[in-house]
C-alpha atoms as a PDB file:
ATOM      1  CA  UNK A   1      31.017 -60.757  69.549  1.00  0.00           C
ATOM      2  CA  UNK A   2      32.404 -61.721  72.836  1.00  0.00           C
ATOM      3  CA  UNK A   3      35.938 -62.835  70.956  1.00  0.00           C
ATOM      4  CA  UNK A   4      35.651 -59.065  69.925  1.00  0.00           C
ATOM      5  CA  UNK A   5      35.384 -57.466  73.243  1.00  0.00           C
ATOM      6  CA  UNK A   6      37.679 -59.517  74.710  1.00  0.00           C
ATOM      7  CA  UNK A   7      40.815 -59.015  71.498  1.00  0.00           C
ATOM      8  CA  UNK A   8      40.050 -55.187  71.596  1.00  0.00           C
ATOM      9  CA  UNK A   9      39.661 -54.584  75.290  1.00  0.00           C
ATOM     10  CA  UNK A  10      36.450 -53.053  75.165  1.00  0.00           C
ATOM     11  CA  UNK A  11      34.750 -55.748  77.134  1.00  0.00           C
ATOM     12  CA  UNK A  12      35.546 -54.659  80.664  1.00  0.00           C
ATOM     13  CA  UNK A  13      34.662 -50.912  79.387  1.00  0.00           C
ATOM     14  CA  UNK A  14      31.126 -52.034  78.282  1.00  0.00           C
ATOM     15  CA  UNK A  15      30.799 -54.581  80.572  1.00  0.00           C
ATOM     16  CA  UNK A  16      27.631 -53.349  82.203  1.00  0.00           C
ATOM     17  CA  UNK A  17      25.733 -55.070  79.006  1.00  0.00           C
ATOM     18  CA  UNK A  18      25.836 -58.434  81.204  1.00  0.00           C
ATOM     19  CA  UNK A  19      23.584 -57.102  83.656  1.00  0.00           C
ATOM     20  CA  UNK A  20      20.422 -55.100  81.977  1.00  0.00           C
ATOM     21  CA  UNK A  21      18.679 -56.642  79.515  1.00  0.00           C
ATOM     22  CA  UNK A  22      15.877 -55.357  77.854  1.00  0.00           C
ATOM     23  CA  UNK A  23      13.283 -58.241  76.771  1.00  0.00           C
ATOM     24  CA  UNK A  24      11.212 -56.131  74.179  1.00  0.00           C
ATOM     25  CA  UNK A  25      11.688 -58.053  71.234  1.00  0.00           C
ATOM     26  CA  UNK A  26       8.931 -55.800  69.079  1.00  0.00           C
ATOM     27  CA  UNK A  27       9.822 -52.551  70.374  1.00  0.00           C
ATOM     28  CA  UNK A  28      14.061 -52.865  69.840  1.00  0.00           C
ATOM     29  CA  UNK A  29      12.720 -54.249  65.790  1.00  0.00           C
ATOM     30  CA  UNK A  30       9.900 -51.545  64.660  1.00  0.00           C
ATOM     31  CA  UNK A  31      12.432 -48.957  66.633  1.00  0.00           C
ATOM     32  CA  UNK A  32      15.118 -49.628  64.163  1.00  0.00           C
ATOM     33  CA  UNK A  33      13.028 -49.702  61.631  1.00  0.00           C
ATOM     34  CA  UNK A  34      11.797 -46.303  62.548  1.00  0.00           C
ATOM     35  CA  UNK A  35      15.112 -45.230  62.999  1.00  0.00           C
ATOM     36  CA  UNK A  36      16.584 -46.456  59.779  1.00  0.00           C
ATOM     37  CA  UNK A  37      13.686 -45.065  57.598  1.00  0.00           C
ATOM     38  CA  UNK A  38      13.630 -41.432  59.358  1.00  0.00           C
ATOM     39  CA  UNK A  39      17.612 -41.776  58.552  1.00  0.00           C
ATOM     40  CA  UNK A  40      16.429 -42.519  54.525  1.00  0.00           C
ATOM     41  CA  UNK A  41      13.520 -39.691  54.379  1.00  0.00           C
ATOM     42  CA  UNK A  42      15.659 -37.016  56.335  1.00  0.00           C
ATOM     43  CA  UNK A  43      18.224 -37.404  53.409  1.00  0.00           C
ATOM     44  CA  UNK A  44      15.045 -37.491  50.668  1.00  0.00           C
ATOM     45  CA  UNK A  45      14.412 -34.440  52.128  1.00  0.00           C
ATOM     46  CA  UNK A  46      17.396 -32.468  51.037  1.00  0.00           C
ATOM     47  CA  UNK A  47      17.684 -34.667  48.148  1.00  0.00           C
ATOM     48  CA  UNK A  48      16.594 -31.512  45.108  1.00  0.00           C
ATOM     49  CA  UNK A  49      19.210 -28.819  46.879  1.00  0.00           C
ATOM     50  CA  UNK A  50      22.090 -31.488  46.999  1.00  0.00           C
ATOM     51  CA  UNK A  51      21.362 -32.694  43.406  1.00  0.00           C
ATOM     52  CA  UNK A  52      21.024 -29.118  42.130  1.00  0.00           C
ATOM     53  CA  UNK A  53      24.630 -28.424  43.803  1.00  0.00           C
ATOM     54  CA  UNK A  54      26.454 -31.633  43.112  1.00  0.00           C
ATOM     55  CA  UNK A  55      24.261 -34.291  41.264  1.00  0.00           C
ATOM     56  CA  UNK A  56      26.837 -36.715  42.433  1.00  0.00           C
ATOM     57  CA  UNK A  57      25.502 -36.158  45.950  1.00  0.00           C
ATOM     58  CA  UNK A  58      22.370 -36.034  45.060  1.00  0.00           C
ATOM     59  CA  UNK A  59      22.245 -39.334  43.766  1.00  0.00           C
ATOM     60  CA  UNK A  60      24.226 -40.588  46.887  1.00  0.00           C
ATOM     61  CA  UNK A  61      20.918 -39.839  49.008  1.00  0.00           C
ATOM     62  CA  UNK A  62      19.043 -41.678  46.629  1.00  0.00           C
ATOM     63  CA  UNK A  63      20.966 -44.494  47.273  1.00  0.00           C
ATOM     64  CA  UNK A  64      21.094 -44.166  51.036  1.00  0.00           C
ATOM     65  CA  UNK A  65      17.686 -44.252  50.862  1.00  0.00           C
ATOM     66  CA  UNK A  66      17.074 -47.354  48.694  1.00  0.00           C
ATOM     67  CA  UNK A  67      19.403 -48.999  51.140  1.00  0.00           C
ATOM     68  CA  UNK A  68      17.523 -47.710  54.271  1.00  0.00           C
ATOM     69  CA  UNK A  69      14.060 -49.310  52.408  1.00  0.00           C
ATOM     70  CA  UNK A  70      16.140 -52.633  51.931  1.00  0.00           C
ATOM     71  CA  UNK A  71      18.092 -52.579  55.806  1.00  0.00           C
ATOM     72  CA  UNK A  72      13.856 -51.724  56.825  1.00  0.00           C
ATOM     73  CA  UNK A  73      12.694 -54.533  55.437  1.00  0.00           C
ATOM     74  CA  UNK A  74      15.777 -57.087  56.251  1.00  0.00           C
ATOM     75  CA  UNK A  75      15.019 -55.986  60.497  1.00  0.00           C
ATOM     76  CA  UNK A  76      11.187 -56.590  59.748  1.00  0.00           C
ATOM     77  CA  UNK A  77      11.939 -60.189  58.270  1.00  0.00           C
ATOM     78  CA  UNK A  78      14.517 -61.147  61.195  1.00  0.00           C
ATOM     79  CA  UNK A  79      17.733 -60.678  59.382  1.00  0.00           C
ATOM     80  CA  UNK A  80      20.747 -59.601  61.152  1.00  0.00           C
ATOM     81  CA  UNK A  81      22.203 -58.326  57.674  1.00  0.00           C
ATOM     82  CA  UNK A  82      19.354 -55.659  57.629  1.00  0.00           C
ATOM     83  CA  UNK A  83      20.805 -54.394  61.135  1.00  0.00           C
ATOM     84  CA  UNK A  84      24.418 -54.487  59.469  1.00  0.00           C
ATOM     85  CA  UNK A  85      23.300 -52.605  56.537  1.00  0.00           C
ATOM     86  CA  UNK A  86      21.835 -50.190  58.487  1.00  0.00           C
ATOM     87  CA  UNK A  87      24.769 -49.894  60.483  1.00  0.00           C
ATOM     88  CA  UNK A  88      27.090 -49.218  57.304  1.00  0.00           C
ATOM     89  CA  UNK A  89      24.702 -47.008  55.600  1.00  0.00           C
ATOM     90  CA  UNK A  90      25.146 -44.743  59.097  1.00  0.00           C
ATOM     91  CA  UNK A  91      28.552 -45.064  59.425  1.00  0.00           C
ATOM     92  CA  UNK A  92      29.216 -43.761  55.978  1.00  0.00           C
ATOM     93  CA  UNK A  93      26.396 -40.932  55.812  1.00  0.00           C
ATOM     94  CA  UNK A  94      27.737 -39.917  58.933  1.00  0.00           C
ATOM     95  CA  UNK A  95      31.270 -39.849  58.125  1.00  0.00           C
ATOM     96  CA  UNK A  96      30.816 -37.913  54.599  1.00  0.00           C
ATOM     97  CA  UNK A  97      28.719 -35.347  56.752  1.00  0.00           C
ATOM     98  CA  UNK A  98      32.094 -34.755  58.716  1.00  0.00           C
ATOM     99  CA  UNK A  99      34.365 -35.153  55.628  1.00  0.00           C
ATOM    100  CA  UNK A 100      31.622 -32.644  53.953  1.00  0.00           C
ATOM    101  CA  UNK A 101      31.914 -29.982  56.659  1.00  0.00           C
ATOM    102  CA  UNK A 102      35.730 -30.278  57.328  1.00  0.00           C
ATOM    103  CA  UNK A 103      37.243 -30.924  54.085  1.00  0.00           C
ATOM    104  CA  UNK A 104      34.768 -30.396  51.909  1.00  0.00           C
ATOM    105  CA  UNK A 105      33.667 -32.424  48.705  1.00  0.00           C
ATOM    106  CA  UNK A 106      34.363 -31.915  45.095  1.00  0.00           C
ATOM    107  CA  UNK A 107      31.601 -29.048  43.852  1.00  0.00           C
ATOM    108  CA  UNK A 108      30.110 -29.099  47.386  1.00  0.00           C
ATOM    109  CA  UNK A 109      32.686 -26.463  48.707  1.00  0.00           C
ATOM    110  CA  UNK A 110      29.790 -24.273  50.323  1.00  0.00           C
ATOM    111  CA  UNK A 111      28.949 -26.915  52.915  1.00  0.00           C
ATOM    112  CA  UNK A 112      32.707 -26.193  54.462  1.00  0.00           C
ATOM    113  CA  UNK A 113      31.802 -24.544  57.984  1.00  0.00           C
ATOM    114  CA  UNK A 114      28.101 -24.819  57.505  1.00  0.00           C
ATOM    115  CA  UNK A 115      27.380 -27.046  60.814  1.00  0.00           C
ATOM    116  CA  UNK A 116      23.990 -25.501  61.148  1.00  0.00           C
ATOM    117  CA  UNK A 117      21.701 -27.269  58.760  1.00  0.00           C
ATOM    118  CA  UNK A 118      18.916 -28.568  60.435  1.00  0.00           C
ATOM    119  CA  UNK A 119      18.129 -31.796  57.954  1.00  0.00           C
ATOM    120  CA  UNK A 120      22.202 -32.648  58.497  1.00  0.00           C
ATOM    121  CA  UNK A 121      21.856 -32.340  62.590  1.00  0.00           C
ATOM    122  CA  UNK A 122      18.562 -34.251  62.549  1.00  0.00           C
ATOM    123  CA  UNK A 123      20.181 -37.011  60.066  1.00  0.00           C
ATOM    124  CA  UNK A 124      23.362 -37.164  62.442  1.00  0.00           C
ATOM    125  CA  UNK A 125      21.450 -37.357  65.870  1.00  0.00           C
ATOM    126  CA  UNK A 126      19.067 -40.490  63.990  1.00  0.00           C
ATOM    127  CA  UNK A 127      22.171 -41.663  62.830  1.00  0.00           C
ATOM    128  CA  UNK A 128      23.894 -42.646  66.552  1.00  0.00           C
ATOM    129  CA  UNK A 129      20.197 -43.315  67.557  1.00  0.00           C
ATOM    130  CA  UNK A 130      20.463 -46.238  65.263  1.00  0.00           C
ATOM    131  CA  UNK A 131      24.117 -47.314  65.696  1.00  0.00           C
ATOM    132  CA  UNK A 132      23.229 -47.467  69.520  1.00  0.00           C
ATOM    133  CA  UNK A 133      20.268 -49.771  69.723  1.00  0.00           C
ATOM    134  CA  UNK A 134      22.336 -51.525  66.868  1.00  0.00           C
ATOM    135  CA  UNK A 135      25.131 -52.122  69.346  1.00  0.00           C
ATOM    136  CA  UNK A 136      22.486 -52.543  72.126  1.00  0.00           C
ATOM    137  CA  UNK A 137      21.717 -55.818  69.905  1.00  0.00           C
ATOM    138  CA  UNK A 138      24.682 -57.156  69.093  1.00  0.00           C
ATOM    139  CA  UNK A 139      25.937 -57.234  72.628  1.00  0.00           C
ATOM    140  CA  UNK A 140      22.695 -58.222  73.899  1.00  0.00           C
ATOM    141  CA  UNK A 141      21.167 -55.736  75.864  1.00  0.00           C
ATOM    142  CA  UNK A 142      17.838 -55.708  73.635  1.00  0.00           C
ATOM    143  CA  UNK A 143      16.876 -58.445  72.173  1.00  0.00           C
ATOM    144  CA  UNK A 144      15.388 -57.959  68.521  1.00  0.00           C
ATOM    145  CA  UNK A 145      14.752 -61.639  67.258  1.00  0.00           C
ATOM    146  CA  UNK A 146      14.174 -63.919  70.378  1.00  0.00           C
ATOM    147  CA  UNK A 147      13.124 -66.775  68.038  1.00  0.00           C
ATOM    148  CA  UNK A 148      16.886 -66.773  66.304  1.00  0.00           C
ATOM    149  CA  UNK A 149      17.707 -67.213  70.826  1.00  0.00           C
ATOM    150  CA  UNK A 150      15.824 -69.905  71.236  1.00  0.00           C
ATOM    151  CA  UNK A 151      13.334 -68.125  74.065  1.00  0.00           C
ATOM    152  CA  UNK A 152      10.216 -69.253  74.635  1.00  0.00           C
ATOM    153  CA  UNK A 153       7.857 -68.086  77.227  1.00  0.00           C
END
């Protein structure tokens, strides 16, 4: 990750990530689980409206939220791919809320504009929550598995 900083310039940005750490192994895990299953059941919520307007949709939160299930239980077990899967699963839901609202989607026309929808704002907001602590992991900030570290206390 370090290589990464370093080729992209972004390390001396974010380089207060060397000095706080956050030693809270349980907390960073069962918050990203928290966060990536209130990401899933925010988009169960509005699942019926979106399939009645475009089933397409529709079925697109039902498998954001099978995904959000698996990413839950990869974090629980200790896997860094459940944390990446997470991560994609926001990206994307977050950038076909913008494309949604902007551009619009094929039979979804009547989202165009509509920035006010509670369930979308909520699911956005959850959204960064998650990418955040996920980035808070990966460049070490808060430690999530301290076992895959080799800590011991």
């Amino acid at each position: 990750m370090n290589t990464l900083l370093r080729i992209t310039g972004m390390e001396k940005l974010i380089s207060f990530y060397r000095y706080i750490y956050f030693n809270g192994p349980g907390v960073t895990k069962f918050s990203g689980i928290g966060l990536i299953l209130i990401v899933g059941l925010t988009h169960m919520y509005v699942f019926p409206e979106h399939f009645e307007a475009a089933a397409y949709i529709g079925l697109s939160f039902g498998v954001l939220f099978a995904g959000t299930l698996l990413s839950a239980l990869g974090i629980l077990r200790g896997g860094q791919w459940g944390w990446a899967l997470g991560s994609v699963i926001c990206v994307f839901a977050f950038a076909a809320y913008i494309i949604s609202r902007t551009l619009g989607l094929p039979g979804f026309g009547v989202a165009i504009g509509d920035w006010a929808t509670p369930a979308g704002t909520m699911a956005c907001i959850f959204e960064a929550c998650y990418l955040g602590l996920h980035f808070s992991v990966i460049t070490g900030m808060n430690v999530a598995s301290p076992e895959k570290r080799d800590w011991h206390d």
